[in-house]
N, C-alpha and C. Protein backbone atom coordinates (compact mmCIF):
# COMPACT_ATOMS: atom_id res chain seq x y z
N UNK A 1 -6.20 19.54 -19.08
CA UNK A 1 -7.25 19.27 -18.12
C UNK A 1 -7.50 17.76 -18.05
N UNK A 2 -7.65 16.87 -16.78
CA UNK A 2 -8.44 15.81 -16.53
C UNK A 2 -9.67 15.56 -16.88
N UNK A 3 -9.95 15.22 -17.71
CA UNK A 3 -11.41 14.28 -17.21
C UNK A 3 -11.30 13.51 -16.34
N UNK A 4 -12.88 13.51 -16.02
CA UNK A 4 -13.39 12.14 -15.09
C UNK A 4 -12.76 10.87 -15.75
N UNK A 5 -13.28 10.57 -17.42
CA UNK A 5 -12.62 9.01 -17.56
C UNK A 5 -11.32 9.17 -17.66
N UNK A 6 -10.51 10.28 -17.44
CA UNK A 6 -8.86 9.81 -17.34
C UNK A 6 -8.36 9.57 -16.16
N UNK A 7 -9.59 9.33 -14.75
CA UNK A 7 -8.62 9.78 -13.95
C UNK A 7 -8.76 8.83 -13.11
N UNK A 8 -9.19 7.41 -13.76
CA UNK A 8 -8.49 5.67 -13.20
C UNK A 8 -6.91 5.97 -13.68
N UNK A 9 -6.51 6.48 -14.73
CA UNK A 9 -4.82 6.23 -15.10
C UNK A 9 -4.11 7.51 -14.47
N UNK A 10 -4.87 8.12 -13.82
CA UNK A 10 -3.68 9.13 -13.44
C UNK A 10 -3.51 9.13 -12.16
N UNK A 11 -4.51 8.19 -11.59
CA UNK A 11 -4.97 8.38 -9.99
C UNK A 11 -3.82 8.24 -9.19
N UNK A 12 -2.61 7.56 -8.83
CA UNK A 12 -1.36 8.16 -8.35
C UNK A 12 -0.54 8.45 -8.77
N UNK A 13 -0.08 9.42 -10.01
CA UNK A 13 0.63 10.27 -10.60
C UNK A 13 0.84 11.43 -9.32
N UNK A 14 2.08 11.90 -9.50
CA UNK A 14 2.73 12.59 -8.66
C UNK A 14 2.32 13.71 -8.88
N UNK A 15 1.98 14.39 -7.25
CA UNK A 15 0.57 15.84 -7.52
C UNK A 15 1.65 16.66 -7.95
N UNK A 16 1.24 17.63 -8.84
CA UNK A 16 1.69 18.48 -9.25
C UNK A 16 1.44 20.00 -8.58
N UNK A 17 1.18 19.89 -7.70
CA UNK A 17 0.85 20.82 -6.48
C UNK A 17 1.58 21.24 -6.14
N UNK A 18 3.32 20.03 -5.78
CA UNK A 18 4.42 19.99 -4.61
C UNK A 18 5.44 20.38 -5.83
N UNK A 19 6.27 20.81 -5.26
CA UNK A 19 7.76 20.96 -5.54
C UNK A 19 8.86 19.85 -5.52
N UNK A 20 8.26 18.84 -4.61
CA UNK A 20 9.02 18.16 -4.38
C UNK A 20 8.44 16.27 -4.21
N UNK A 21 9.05 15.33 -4.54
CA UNK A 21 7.86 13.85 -4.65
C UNK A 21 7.71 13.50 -3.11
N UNK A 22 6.63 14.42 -2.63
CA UNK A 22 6.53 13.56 -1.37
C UNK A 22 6.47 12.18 -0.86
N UNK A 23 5.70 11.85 -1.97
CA UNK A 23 5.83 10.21 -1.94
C UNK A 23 6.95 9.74 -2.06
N UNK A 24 7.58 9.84 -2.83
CA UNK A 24 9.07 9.06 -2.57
C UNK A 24 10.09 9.50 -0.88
N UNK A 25 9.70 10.88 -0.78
CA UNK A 25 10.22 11.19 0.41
C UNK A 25 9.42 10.36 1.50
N UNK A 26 8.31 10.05 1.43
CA UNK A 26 8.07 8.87 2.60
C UNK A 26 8.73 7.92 2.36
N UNK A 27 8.81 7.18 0.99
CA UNK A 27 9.17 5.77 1.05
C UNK A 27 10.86 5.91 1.32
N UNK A 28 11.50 6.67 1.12
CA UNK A 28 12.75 6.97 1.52
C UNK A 28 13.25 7.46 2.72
N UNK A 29 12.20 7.55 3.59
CA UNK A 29 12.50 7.69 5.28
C UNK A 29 12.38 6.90 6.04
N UNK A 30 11.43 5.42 5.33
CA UNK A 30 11.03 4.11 5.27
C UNK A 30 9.60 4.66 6.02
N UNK A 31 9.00 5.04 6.21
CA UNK A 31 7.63 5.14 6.89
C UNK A 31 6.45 3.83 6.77
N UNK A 32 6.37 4.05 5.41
CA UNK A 32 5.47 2.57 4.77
C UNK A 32 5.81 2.05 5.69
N UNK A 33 7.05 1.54 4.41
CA UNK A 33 7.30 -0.27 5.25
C UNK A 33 7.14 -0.38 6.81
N UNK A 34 7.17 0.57 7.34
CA UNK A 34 7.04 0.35 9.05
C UNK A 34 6.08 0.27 9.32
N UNK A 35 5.22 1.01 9.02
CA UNK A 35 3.91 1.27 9.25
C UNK A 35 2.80 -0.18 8.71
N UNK A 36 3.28 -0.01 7.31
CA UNK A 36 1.95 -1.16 6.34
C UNK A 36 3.10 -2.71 6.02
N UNK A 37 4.41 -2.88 6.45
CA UNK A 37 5.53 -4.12 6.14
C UNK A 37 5.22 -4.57 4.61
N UNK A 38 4.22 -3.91 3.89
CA UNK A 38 3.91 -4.45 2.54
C UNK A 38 2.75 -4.22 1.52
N UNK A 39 2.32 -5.11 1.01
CA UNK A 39 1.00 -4.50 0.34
C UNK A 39 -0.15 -5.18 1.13
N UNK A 40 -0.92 -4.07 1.54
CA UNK A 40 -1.79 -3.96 2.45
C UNK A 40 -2.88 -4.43 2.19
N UNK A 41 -3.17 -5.34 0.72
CA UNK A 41 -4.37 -6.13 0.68
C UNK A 41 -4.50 -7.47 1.11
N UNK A 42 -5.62 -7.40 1.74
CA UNK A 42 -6.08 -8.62 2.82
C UNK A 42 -5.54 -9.92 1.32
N UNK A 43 -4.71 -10.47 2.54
CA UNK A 43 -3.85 -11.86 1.89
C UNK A 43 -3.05 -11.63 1.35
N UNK A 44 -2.46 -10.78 1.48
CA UNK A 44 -1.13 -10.47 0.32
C UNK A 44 0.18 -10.43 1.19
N UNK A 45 1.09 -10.75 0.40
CA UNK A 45 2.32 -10.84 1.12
C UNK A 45 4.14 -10.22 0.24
N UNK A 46 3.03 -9.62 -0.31
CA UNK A 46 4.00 -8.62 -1.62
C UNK A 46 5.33 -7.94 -0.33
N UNK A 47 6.38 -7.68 -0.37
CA UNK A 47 7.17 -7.18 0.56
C UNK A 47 7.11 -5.48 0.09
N UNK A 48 7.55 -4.77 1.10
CA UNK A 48 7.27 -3.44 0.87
C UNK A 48 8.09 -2.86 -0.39
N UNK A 49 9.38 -3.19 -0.42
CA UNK A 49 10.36 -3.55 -2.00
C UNK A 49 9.47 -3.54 -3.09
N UNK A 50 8.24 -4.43 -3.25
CA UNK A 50 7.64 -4.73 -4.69
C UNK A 50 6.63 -3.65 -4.87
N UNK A 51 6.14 -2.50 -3.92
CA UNK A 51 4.89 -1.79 -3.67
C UNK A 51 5.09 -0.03 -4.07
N UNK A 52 4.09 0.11 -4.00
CA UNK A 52 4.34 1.53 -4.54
C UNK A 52 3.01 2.72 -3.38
N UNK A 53 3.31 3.66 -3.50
CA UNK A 53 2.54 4.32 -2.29
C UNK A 53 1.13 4.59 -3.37
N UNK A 54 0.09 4.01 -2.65
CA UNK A 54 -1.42 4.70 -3.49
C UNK A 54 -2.33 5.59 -2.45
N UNK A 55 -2.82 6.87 -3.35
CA UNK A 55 -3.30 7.49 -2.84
C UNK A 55 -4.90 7.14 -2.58
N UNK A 56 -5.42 7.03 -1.10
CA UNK A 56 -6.55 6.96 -0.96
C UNK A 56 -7.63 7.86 -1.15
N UNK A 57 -7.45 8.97 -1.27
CA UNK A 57 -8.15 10.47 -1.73
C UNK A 57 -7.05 10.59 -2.50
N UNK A 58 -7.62 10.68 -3.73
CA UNK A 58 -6.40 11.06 -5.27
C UNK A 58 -6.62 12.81 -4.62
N UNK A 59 -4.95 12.92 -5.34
CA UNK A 59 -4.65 14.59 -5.19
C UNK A 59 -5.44 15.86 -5.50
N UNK A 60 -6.55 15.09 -6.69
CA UNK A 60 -7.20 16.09 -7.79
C UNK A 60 -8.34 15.96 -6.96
N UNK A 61 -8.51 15.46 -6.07
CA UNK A 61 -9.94 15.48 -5.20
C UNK A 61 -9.48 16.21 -3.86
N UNK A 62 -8.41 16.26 -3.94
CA UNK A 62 -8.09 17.41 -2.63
C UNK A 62 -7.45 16.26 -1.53
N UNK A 63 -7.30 15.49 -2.18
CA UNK A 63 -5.79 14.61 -1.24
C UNK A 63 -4.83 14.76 -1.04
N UNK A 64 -3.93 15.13 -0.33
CA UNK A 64 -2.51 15.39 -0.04
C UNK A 64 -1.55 13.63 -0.01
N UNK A 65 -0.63 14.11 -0.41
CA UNK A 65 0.54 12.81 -0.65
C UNK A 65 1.15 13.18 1.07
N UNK A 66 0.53 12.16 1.77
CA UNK A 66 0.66 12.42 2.99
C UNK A 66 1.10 10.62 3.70
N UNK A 67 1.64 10.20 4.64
CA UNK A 67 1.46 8.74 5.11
C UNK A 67 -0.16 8.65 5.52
N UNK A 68 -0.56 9.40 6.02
CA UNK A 68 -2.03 9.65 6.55
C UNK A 68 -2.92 9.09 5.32
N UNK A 69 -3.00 9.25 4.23
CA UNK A 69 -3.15 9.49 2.51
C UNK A 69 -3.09 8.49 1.52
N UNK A 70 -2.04 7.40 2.56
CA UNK A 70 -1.10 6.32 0.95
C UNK A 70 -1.20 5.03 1.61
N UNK A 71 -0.76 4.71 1.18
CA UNK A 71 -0.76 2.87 1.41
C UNK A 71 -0.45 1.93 0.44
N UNK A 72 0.58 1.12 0.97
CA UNK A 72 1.57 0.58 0.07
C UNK A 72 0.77 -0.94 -0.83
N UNK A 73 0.90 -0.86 -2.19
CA UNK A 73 0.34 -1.58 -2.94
C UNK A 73 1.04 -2.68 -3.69
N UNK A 74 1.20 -3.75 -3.70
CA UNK A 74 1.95 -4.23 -5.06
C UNK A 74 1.20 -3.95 -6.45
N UNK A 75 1.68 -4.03 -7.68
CA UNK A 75 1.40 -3.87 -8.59
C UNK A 75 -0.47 -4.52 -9.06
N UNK A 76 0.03 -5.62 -8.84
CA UNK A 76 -1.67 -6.36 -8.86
C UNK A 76 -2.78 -5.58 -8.59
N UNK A 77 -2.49 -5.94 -6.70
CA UNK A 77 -3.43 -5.01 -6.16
C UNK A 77 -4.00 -3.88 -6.74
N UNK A 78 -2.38 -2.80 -6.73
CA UNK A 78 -2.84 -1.50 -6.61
C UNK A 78 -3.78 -1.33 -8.19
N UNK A 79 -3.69 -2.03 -9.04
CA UNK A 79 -4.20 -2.11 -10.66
C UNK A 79 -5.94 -2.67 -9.80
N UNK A 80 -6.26 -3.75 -9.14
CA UNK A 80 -7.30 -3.61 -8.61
C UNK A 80 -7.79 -2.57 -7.61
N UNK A 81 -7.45 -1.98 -7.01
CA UNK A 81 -8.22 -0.84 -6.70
C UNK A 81 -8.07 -0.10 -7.38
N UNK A 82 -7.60 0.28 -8.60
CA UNK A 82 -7.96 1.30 -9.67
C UNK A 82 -8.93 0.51 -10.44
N UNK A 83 -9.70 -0.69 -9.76
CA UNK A 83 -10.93 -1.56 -11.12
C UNK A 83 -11.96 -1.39 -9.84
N UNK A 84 -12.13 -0.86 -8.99
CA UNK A 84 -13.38 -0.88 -8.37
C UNK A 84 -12.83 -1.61 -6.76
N UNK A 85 -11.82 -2.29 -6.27
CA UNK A 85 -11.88 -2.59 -5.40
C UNK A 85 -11.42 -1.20 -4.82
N UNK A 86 -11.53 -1.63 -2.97
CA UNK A 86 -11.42 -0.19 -2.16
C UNK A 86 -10.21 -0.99 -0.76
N UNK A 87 -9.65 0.03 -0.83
CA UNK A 87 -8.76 -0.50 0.80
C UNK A 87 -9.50 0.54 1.85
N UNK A 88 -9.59 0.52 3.01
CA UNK A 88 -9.42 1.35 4.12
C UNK A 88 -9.25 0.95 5.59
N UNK A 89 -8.28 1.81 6.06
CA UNK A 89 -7.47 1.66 7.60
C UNK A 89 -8.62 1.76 8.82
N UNK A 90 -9.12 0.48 9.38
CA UNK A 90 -9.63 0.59 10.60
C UNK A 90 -8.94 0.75 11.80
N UNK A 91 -9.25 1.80 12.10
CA UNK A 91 -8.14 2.36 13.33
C UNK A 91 -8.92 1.80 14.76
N UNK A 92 -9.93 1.29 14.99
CA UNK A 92 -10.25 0.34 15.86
C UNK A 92 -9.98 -0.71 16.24
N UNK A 93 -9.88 -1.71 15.03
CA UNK A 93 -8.68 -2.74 14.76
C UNK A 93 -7.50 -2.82 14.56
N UNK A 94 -7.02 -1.17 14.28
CA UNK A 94 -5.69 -1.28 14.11
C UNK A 94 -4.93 -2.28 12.89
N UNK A 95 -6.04 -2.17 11.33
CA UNK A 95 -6.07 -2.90 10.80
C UNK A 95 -6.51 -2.68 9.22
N UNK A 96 -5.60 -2.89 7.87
CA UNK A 96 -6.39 -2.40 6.91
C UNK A 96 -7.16 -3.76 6.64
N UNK A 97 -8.55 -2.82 5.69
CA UNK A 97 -9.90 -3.91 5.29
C UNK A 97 -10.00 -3.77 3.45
N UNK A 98 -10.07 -4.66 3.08
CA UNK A 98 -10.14 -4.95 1.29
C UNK A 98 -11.39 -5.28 1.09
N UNK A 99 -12.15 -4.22 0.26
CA UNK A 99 -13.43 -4.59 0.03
C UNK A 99 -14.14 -5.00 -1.65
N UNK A 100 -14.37 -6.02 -2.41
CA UNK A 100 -14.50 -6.24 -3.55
C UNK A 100 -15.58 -4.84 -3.84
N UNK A 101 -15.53 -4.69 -5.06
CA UNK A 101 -16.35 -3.72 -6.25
C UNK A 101 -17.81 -3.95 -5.60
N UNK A 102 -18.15 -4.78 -4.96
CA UNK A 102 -19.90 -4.29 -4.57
C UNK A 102 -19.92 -4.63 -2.84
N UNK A 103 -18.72 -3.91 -2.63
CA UNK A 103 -18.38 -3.75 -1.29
C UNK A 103 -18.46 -4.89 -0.16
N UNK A 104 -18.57 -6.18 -0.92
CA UNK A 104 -18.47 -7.18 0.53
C UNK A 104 -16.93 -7.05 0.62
N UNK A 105 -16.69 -7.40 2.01
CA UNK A 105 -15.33 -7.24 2.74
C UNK A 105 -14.75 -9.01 2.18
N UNK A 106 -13.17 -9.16 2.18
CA UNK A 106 -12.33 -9.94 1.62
C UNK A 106 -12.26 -10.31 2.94
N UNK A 107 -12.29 -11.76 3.58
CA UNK A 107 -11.81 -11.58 4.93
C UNK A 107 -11.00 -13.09 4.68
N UNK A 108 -10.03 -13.46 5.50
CA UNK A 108 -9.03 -14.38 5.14
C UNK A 108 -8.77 -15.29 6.90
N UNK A 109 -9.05 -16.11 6.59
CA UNK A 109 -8.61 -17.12 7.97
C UNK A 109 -6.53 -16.79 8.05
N UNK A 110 -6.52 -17.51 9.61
CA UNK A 110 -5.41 -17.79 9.65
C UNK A 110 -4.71 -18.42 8.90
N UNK A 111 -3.38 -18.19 8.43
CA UNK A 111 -2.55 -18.51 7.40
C UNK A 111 -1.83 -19.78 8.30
N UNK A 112 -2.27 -21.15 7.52
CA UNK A 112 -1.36 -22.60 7.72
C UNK A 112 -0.36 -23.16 7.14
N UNK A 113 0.43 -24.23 7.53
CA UNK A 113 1.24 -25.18 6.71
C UNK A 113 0.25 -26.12 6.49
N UNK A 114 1.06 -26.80 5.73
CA UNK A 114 0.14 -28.19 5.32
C UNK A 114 0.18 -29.07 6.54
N UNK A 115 0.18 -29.04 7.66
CA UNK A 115 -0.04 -29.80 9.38
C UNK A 115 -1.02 -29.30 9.61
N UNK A 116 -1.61 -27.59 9.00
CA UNK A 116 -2.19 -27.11 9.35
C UNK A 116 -1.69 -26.46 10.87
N UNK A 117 -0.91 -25.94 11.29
CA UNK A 117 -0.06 -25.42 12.00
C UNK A 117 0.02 -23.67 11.50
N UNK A 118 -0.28 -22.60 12.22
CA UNK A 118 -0.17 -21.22 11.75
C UNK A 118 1.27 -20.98 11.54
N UNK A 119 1.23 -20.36 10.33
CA UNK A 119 2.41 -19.53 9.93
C UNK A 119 2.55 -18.34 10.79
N UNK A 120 4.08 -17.61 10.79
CA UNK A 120 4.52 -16.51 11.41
C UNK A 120 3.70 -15.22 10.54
N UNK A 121 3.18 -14.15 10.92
CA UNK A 121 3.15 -12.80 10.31
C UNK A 121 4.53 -12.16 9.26
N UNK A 122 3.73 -12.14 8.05
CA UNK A 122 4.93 -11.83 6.74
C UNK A 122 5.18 -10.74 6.78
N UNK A 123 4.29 -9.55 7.31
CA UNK A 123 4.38 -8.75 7.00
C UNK A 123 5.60 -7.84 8.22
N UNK A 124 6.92 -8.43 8.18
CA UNK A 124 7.18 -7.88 8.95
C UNK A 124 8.40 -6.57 7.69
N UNK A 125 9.63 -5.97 8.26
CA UNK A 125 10.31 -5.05 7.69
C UNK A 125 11.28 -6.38 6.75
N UNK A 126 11.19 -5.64 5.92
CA UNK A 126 12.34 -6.04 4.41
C UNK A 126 14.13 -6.29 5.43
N UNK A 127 14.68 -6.80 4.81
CA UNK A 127 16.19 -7.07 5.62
C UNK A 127 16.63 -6.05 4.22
N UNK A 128 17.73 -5.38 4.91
CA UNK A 128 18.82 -4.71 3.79
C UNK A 128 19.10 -5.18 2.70
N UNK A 129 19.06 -4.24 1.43
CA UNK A 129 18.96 -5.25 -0.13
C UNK A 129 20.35 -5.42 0.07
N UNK A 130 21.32 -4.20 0.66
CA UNK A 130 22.99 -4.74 0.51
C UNK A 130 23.63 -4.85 2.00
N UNK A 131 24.50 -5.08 1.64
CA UNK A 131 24.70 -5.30 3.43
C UNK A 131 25.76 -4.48 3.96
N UNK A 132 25.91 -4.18 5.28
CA UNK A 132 26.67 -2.78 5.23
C UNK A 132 27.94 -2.91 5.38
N UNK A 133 28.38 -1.90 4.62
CA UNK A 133 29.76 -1.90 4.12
C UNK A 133 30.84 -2.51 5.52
N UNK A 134 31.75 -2.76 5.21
CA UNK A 134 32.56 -2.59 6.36
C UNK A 134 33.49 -1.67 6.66
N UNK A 135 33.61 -1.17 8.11
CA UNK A 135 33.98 0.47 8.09
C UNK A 135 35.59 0.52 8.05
N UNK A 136 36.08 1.29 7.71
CA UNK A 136 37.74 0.80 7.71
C UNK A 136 38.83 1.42 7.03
């Protein structure tokens, strides 16, 4: 059985509900990365490669391992929202929001060079780790 205090370390452990790791079956159809290009905390630029799927309603609360459900974390992060920080998807903005432990929102100016000139959006898709074979 879970306790309550075990269940910061178990909070995306693979539900034991399924038969099968849904989560990996998203990240292996690439969904994430299309969807979130990375780890989805405001300022971060972790590539979808370094991230892992976290559940926003843990399983044991009646969350399903769903894309609807997850959202891709790097390690850091995802260790801070298991300390009190919170992510969630504004679908008005079309946009996830990072909120510190006593809920003020993280909000981040445009990203510069040193001209002060805006940088491109990082968060775009990962390039192929290998490159494809040649057919023959």
């Amino acid at each position: 059985m879970v306790t309550p205090a075990w269940r910061p370390r178990v909070r995306c452990a693979h539900d034991p509900r399924g038969t099968s790791d849904e989560g990996s079956d998203l990240a292996r159809q690439g969904r994430h990365p299309v969807r979130d290009g990375g780890c989805v905390f405001t300022g971060c630029h972790a590539p979808a490669w370094w991230c892992d799927a976290h559940h926003l309603v843990h399983w044991i609360d009646g969350g399903d391992t769903s894309l609807d459900n997850t959202a891709l974390l790097c390690e850091r992060h995802h260790t801070q929202v298991h300390h009190g920080f919170t992510i969630g998807w504004d679908a008005g903005e079309g946009r996830w929001r990072t909120f510190r432990p006593d809920q003020t929102e993280i909000l981040t100016g445009t990203l510069t060079d040193t001209r002060g000139d805006p940088l491109p959006d990082l968060h775009t898709a990962d390039p192929p780790l290998f490159p494809a074979s040649p057919s023959g």
